[in-house]
N, C-alpha and C. Protein backbone atom coordinates (compact mmCIF):
# COMPACT_ATOMS: atom_id res chain seq x y z
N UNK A 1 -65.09 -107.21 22.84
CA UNK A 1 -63.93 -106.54 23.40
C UNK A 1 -64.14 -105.04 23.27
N UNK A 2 -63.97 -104.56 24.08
CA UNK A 2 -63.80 -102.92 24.38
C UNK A 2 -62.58 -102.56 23.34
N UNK A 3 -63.01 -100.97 23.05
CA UNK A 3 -62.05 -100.76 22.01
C UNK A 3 -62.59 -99.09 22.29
N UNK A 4 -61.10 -98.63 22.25
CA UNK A 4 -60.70 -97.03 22.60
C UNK A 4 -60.10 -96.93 21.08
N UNK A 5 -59.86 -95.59 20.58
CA UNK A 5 -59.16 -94.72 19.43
C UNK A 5 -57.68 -94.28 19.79
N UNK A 6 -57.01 -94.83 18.99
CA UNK A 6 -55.65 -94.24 19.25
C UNK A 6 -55.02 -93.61 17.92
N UNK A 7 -54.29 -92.68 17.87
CA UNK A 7 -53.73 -92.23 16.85
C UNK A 7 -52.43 -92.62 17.00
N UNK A 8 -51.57 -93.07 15.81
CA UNK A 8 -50.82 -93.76 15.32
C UNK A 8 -50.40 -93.08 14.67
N UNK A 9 -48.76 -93.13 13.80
CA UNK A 9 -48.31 -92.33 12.70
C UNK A 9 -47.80 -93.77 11.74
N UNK A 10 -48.18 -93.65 10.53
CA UNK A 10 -47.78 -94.63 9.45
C UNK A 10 -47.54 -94.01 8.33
N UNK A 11 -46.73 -94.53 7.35
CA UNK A 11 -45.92 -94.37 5.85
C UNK A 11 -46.95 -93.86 5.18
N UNK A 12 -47.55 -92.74 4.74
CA UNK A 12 -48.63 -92.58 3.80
C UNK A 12 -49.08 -93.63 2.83
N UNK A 13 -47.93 -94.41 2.12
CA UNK A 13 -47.91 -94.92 0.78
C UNK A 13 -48.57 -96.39 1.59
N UNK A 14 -47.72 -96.59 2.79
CA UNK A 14 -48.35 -98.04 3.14
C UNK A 14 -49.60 -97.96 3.71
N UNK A 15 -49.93 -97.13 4.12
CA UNK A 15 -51.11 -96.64 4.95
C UNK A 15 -52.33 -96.66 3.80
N UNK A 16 -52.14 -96.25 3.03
CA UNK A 16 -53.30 -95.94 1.49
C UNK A 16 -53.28 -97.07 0.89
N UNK A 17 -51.94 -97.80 0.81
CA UNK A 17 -52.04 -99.61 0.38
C UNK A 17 -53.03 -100.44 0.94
N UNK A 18 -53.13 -100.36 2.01
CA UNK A 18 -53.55 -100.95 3.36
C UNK A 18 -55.26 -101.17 2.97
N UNK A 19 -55.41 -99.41 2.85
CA UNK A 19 -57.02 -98.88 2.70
C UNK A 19 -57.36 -99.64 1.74
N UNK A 20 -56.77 -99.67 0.44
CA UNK A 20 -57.05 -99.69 -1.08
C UNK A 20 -57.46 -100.91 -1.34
N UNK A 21 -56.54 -101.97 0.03
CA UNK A 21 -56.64 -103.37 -0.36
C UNK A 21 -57.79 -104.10 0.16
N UNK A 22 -58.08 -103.46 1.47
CA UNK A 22 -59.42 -103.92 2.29
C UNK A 22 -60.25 -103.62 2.15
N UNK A 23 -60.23 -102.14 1.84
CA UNK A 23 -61.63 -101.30 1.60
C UNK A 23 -61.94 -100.80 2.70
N UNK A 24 -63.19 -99.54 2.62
CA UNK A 24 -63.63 -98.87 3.52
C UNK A 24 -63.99 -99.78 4.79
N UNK A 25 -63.96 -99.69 6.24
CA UNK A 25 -64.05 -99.46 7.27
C UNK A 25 -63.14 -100.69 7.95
N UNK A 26 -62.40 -101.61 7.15
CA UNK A 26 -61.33 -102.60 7.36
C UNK A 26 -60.27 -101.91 8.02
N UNK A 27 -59.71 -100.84 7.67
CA UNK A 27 -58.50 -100.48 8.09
C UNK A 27 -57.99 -100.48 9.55
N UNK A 28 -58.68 -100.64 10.31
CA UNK A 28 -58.58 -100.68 12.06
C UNK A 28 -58.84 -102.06 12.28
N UNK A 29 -59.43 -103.24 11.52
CA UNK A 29 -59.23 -104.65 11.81
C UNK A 29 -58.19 -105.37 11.14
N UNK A 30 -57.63 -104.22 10.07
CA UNK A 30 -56.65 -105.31 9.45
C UNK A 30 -55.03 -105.00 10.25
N UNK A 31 -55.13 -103.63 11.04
CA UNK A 31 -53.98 -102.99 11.94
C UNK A 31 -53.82 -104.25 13.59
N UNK A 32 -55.40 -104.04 13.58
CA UNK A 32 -55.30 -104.54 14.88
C UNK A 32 -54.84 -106.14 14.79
N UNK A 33 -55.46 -107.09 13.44
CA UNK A 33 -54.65 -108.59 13.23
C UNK A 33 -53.32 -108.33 13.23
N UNK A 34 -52.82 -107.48 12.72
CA UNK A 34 -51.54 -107.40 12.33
C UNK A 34 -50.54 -107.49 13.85
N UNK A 35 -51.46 -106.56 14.56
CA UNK A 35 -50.83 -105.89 15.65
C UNK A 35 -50.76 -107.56 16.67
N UNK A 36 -51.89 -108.23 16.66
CA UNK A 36 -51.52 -109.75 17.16
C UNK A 36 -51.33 -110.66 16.98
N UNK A 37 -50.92 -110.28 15.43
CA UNK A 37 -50.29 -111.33 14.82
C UNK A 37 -48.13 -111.25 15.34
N UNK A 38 -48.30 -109.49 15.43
CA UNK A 38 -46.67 -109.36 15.67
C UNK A 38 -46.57 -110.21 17.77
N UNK A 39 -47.60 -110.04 17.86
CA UNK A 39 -47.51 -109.94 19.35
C UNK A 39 -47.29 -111.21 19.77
N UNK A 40 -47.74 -112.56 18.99
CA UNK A 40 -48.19 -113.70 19.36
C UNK A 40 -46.38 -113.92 18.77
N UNK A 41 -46.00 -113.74 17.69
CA UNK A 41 -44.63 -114.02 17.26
C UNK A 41 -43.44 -113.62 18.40
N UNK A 42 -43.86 -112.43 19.07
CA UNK A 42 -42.93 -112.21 20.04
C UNK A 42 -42.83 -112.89 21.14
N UNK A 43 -44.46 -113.35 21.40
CA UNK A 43 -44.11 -114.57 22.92
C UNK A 43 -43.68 -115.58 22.86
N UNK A 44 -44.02 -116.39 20.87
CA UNK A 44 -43.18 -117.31 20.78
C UNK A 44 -41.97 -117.01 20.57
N UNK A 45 -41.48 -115.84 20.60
CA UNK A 45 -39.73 -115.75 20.40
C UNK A 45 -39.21 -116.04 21.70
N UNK A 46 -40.18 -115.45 22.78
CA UNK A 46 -39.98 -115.31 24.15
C UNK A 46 -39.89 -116.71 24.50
N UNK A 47 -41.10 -118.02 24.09
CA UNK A 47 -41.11 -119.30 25.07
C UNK A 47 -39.90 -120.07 24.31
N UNK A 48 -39.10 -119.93 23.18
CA UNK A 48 -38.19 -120.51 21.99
C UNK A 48 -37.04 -119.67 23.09
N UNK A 49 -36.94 -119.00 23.14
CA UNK A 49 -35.65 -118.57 24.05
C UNK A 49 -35.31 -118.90 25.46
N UNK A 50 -36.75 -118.97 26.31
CA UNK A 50 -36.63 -120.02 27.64
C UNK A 50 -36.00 -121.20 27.49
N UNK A 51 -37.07 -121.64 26.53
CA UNK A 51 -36.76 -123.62 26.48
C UNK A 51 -35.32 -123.61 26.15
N UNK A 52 -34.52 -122.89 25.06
CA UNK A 52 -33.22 -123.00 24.56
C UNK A 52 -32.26 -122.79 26.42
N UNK A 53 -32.76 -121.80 26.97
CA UNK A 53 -32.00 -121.66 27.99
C UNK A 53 -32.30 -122.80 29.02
N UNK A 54 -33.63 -123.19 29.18
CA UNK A 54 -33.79 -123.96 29.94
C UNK A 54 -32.69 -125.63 29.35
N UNK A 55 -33.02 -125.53 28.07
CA UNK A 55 -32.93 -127.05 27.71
C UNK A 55 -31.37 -127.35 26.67
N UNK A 56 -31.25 -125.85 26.23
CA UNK A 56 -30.34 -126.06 24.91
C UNK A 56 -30.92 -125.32 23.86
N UNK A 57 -29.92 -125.54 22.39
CA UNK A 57 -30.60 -125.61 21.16
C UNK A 57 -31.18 -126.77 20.81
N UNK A 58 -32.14 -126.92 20.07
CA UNK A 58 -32.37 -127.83 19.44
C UNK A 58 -31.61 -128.07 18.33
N UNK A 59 -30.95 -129.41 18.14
CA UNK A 59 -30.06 -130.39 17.16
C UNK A 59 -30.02 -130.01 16.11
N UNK A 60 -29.57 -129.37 15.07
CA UNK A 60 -29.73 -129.55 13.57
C UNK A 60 -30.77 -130.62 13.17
N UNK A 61 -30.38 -131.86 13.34
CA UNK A 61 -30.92 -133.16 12.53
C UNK A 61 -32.35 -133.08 13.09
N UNK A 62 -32.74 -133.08 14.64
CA UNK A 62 -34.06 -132.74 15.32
C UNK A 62 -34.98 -131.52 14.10
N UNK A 63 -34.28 -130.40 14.20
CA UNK A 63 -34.94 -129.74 12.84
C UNK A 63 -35.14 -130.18 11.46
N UNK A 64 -34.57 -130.98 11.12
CA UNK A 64 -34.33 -131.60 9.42
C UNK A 64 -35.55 -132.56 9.92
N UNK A 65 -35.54 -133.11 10.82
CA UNK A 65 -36.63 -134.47 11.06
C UNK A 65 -37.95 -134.07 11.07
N UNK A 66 -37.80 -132.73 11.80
CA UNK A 66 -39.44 -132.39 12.06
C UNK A 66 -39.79 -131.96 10.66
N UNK A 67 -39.15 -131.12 9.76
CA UNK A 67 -39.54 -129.83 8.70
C UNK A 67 -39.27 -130.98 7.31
N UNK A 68 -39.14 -132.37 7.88
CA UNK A 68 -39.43 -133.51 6.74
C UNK A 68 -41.09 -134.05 7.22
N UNK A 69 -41.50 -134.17 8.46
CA UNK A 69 -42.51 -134.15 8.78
C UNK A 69 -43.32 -133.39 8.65
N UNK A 70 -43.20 -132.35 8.48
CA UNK A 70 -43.91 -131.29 8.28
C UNK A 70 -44.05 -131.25 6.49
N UNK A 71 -43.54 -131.45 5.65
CA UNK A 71 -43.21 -131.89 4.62
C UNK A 71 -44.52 -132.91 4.02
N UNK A 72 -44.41 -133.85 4.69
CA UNK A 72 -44.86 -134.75 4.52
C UNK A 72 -46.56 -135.04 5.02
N UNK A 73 -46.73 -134.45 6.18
CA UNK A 73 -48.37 -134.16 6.53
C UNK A 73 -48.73 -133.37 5.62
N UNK A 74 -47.90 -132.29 5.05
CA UNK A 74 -48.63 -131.14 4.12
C UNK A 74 -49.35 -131.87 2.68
N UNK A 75 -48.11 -132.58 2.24
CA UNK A 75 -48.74 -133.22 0.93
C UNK A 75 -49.86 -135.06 1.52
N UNK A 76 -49.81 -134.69 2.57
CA UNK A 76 -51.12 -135.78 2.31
C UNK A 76 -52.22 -135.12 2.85
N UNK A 77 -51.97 -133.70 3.29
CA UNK A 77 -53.44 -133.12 2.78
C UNK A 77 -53.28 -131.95 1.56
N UNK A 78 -52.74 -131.96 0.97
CA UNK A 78 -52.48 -132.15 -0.69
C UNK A 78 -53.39 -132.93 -1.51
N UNK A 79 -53.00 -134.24 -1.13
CA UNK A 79 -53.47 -135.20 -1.42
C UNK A 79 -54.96 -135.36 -1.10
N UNK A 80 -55.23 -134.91 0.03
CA UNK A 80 -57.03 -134.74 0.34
C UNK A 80 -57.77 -134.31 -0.41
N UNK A 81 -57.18 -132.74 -0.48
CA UNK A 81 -58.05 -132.12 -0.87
C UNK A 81 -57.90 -132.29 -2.38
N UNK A 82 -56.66 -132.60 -3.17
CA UNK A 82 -57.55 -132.99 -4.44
C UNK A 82 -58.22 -134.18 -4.36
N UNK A 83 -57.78 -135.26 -3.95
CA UNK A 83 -59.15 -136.53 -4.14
C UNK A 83 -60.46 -135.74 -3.95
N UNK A 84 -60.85 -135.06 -2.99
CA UNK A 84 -62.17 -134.47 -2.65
C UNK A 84 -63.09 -133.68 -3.83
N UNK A 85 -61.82 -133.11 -4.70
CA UNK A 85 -62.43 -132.08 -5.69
C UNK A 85 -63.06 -132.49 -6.52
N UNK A 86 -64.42 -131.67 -7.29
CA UNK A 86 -65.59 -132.15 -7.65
C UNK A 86 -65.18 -133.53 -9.04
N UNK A 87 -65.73 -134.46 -9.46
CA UNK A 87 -65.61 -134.86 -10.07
C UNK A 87 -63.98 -135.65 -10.97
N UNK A 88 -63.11 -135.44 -9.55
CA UNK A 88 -61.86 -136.21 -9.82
C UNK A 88 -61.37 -135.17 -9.85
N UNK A 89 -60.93 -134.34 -10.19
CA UNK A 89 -59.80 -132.62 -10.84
C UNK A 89 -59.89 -132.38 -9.48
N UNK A 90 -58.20 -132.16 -9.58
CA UNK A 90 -57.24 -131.37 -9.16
C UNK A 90 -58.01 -130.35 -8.51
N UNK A 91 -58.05 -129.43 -7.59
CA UNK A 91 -58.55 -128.45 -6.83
C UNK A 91 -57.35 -127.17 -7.37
């Protein structure tokens, strides 16, 4: 990907956090994840606000059902990855 220089203005204190935490020459890849990490959140705010218009809200209980599912895939790979760990122990 092509890549131009832009100057930006940021918080000194967060800006030197930033540096301190990545280290030298990170600071322009950890801006730019950031920068599509905000970007990708906004289109899903964008396709979550169609469907609602297109379709509704989604149900209370529809949410409780999924985020128990979600719940529940998590700890059986929980469950994976310690069975996997070396010699029986817990990971």
């Amino acid at each position: 990907m092509a890549t131009k220089k832009y100057t930006v203005t940021l918080p000194e204190e967060l800006a030197e956090e930033i540096r301190s935490e990545v280290g030298p020459g990170a600071f322009s890849a950890y801006v730019t994840r950031a920068i599509e990490r905000r970007r990708e959140r906004d289109r899903l705010g964008e396709l979550v606000k169609w469907l609602e218009d297109e379709h509704g809200p989604v149900a209370e209980a529809d949410l409780s059902a999924v985020e128990a599912e979600r719940r529940e895939i998590e700890r059986w790979f929980e469950e994976q990855d310690a069975g996997s760990a070396p010699h029986g122990k817990a990971a």
